[in-house]
Protein backbone atom coordinates (compact mmCIF):
# COMPACT_ATOMS: atom_id res chain seq x y z
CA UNK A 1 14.74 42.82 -69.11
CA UNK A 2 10.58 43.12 -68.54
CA UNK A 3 10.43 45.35 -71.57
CA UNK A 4 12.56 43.24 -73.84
CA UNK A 5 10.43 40.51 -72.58
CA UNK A 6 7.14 42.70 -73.28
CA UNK A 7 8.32 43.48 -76.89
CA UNK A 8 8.95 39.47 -77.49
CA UNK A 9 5.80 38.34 -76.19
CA UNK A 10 3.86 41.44 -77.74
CA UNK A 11 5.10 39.51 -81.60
CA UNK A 12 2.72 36.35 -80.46
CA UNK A 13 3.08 32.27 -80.02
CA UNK A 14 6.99 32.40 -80.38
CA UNK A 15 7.31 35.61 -77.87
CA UNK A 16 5.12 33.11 -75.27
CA UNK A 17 7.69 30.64 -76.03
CA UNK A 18 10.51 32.89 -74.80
CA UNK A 19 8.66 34.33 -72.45
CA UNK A 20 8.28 30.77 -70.52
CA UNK A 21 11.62 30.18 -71.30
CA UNK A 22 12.93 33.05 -69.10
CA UNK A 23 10.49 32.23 -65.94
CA UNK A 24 11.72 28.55 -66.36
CA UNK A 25 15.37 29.92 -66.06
CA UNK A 26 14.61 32.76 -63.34
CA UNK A 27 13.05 29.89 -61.22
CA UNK A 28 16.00 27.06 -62.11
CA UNK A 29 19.08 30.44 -61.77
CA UNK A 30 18.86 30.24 -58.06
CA UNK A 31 19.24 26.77 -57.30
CA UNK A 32 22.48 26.93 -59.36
CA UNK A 33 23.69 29.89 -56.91
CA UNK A 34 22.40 28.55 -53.65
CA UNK A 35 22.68 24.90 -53.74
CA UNK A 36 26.19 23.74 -53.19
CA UNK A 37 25.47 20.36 -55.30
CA UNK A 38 25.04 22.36 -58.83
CA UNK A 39 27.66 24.53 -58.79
CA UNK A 40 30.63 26.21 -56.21
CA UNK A 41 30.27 29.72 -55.78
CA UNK A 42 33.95 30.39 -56.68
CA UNK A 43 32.50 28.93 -60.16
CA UNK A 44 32.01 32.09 -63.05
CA UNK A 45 29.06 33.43 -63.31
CA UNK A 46 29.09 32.39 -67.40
CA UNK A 47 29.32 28.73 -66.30
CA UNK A 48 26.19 28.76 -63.36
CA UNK A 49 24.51 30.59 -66.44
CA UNK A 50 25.10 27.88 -68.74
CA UNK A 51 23.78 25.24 -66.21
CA UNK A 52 20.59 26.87 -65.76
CA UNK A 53 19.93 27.52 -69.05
CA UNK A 54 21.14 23.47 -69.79
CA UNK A 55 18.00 23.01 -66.48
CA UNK A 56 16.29 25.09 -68.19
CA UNK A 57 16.32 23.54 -71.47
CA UNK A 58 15.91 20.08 -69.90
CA UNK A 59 12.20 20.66 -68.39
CA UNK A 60 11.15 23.38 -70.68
CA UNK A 61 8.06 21.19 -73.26
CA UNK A 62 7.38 19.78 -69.87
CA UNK A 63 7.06 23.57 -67.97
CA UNK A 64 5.38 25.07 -71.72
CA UNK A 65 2.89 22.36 -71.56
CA UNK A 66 1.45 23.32 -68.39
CA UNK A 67 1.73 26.82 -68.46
CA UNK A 68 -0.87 29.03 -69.74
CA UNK A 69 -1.00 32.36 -71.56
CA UNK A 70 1.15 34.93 -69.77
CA UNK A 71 0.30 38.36 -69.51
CA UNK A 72 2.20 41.18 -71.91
CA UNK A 73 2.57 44.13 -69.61
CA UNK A 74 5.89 45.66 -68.08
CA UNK A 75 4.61 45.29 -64.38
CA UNK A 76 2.99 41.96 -64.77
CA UNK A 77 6.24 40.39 -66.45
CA UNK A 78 8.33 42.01 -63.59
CA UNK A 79 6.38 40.67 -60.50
CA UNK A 80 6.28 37.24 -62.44
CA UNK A 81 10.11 37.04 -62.69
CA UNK A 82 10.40 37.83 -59.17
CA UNK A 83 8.08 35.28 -57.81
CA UNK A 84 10.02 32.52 -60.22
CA UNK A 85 13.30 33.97 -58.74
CA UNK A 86 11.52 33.75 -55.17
CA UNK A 87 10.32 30.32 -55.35
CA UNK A 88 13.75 29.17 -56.69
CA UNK A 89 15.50 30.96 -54.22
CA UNK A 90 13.23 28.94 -51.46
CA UNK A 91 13.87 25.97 -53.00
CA UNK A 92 18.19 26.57 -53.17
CA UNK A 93 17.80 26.86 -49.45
CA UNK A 94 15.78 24.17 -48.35
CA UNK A 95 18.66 22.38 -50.60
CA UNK A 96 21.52 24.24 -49.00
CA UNK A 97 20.89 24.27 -45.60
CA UNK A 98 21.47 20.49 -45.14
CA UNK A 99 24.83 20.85 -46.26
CA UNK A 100 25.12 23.82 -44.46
CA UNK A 101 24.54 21.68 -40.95
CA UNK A 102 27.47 19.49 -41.87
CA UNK A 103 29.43 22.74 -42.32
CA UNK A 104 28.77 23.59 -38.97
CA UNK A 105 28.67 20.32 -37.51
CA UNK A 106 32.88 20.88 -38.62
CA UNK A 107 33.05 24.37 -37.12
CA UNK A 108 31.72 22.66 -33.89
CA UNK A 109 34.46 20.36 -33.86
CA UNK A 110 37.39 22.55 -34.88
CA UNK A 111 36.13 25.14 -31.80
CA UNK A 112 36.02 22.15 -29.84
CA UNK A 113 39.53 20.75 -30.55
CA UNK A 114 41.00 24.28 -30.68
CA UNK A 115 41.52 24.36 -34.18
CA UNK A 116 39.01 27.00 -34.83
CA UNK A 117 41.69 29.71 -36.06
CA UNK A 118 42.35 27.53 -39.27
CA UNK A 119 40.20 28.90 -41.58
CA UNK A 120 40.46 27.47 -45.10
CA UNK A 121 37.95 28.06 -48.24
CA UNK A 122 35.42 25.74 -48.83
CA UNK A 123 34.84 25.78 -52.33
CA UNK A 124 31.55 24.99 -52.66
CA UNK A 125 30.03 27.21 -50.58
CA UNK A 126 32.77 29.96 -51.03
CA UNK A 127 33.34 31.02 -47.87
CA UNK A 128 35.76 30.62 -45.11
CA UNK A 129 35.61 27.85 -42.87
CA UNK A 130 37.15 25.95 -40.42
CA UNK A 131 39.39 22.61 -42.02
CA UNK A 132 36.66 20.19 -40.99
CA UNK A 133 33.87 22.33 -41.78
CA UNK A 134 35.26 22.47 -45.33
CA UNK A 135 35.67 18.19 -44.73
CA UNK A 136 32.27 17.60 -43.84
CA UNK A 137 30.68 19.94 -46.37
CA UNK A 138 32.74 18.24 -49.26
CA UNK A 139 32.07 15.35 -47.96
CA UNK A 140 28.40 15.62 -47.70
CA UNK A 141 28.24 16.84 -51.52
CA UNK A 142 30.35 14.14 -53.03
CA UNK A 143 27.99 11.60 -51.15
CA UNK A 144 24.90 13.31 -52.08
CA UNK A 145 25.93 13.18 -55.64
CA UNK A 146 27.46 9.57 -55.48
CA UNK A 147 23.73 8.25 -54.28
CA UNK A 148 22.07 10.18 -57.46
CA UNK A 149 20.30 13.05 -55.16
CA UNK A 150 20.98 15.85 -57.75
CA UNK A 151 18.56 13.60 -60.01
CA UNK A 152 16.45 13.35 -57.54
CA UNK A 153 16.53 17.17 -56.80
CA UNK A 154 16.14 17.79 -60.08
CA UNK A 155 13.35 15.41 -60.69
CA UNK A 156 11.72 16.99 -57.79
CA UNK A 157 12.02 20.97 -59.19
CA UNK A 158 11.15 19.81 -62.71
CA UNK A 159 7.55 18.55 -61.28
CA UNK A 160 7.25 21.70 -59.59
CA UNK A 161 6.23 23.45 -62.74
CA UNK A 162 3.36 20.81 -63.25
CA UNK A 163 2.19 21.66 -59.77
CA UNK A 164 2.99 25.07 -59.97
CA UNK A 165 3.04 25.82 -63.78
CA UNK A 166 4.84 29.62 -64.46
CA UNK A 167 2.50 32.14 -64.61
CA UNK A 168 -0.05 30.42 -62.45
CA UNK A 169 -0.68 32.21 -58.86
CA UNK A 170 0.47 31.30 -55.83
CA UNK A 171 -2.17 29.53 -53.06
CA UNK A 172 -3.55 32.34 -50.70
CA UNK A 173 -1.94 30.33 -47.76
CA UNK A 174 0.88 29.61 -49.20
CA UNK A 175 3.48 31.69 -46.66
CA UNK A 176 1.51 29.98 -43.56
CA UNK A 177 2.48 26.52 -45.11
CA UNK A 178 5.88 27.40 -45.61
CA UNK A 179 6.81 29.12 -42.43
CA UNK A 180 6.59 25.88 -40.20
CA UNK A 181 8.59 23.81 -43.00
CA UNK A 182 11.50 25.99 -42.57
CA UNK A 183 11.66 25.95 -38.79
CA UNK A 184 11.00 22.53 -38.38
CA UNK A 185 13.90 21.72 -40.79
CA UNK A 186 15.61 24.26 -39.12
CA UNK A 187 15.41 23.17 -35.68
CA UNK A 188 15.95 19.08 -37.40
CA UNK A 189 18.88 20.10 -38.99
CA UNK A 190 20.67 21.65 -36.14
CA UNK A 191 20.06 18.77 -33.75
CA UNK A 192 21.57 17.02 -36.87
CA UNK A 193 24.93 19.11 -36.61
CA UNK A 194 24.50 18.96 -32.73
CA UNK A 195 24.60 14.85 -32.77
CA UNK A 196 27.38 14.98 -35.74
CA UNK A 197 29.55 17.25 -33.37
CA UNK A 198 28.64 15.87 -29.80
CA UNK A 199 31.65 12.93 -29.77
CA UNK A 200 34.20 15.25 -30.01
CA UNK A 201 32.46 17.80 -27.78
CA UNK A 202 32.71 15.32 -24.90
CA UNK A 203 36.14 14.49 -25.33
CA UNK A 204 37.09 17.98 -25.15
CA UNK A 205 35.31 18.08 -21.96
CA UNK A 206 36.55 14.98 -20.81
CA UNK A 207 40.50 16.09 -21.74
CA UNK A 208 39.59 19.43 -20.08
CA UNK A 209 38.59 17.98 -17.12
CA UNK A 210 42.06 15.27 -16.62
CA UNK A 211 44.14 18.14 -17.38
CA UNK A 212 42.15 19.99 -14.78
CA UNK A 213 42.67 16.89 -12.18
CA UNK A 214 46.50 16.96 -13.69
CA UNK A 215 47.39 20.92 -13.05
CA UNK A 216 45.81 20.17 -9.48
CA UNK A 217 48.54 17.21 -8.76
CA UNK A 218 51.53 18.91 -10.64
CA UNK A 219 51.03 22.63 -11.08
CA UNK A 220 54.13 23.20 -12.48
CA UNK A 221 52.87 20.69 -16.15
CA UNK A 222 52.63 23.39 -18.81
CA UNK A 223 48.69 22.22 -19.43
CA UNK A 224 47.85 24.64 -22.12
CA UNK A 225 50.77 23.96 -24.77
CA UNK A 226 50.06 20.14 -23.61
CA UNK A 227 46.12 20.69 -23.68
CA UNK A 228 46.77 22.03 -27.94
CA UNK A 229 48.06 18.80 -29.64
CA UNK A 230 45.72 16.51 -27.14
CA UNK A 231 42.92 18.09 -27.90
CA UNK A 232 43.69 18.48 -31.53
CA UNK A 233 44.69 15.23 -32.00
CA UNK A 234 41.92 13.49 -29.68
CA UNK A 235 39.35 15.45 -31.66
CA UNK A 236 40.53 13.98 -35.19
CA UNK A 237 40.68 10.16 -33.46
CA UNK A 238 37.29 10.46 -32.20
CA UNK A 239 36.14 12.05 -35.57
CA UNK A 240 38.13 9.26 -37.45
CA UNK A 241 36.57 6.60 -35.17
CA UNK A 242 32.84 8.18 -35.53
CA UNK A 243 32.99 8.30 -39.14
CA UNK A 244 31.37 5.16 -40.07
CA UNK A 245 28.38 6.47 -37.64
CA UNK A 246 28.22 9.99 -39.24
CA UNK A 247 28.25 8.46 -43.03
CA UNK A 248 25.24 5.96 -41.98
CA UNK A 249 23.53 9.21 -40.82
CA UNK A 250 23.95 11.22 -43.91
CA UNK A 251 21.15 8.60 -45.37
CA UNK A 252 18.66 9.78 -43.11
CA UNK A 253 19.32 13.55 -43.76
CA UNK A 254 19.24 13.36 -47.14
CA UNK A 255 15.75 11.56 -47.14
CA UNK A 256 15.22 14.43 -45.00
CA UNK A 257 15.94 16.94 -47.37
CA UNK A 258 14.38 15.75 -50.08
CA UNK A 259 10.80 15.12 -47.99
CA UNK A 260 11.58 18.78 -46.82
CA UNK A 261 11.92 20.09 -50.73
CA UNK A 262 8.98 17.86 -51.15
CA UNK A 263 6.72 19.11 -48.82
CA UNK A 264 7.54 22.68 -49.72
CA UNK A 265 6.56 22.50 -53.35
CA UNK A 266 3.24 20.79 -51.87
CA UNK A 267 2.73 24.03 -50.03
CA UNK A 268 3.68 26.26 -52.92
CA UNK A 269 1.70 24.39 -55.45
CA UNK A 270 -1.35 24.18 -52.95
């Protein structure tokens, strides 16, 4: 790919043009793998293609604009792609790993209700999850999209090549800026999927305990097949009765992610 690249921009203004139009897309290509609001890994490859070269297309006179000349040899072209792939693949996760909280804000549950060994696919992550984790995850996508936040997403990574045009270098500090974004989001997002979880954690505690209290007054009560279905069942009514709470929080972590994609393109572009 670098020497087809180095043979288009070696034939002058339009091999520039083409060459800016492949970092554009090697920066955009990994948002549309990572992030489950673009596309569903179970999606064909052809299809996440086509949206980032439709991303692609969409900020490009904005991204050419800003960009300056770009260098024509093999190496150069090759360590440019892979910081454009880099810095979208940084920006897919910060993305991601919101929805990934609610994903395991449902694993917490199902292990809590003993519903763990369900495991379904979640389509828009692709991989195997428990039945609520694959709830909350859609869930949190449809909402995300329903309130505009892939425009806003979008918006966001389309400035990002006016802050931090392709081809331009990256600040010197730029990894010791970036480093305490991702663990503070880290360590946000998990007390996120702890609070989402923690009503039906205490009621499986709380139905543990009375069937502890009942084995100790009637031995002879089959408590584990009676434990299942209460603690299935309990679980769901609690989640049911919690939902209004947990869809008033969602507001909060999305403004969270999006001051969290924020800040990191702040760090990036210096």
């Amino acid at each position: 790919m670098t020497d087809l690249l180095t043979k288009v921009l070696d034939s002058g203004v339009v091999g520039q043009y083409v060459g800016i139009f492949f970092l554009v897309a090697a920066r955009w290509l990994p948002l549309t793998v990572l992030a489950p609001i673009f596309a569903a890994r179970s999606m064909p490859a052809t299809a996440r293609l086509g949206l980032a070269i439709a991303l692609t297309l969409l900020v490009f006179p904005a991204a050419q604009a800003a960009s300056g000349p770009l260098p024509t040899g093999s190496t150069a072209l090759a360590l440019l792609v892979a910081r454009e792939a880099l810095v979208g693949a940084l920006l897919g996760l910060v993305v991601a790993i919101p929805f990934y909280a609610l994903e395991a804000a449902g694993r917490l549950i199902d292990t809590a209700r003993g519903a763990r060994m369900a495991e379904v696919l979640a389509a828009p992550a692709g991989v195997r999850t428990s039945p609520t984790g694959a709830f909350m995850l859609l869930m949190g996508v449809v909402l995300f999209l329903l309130v505009d936040g892939h425009l806003m997403v979008i918006s966001a990574v389309g400035q990002s090549y006016l802050s931090l045009p392709v081809g331009a270098a990256l600040p010197p500090d730029a990894p010791a800026r970036v480093v305490p974004l991702a663990l503070h989001l880290g360590s946000e997002l998990l007390l996120v999927a702890l609070g989402i979880a923690a009503p039906v954690l205490a009621t499986a505690v709380l139905v543990d305990l009375s069937l502890g209290l009942a084995g100790r007054l009637a031995p002879r009560l089959p408590l584990y097949f009676l434990g299942l279905p209460i603690k299935g069942l309990g679980g769901i009514a609690v989640l049911l009765l919690s939902l209004s709470v947990i869809l008033g929080s969602l507001g909060g972590l999305y403004r969270l992610t999006l001051s969290a994609l924020d800040a990191t393109l702040a760090a990036l572009g210096g």
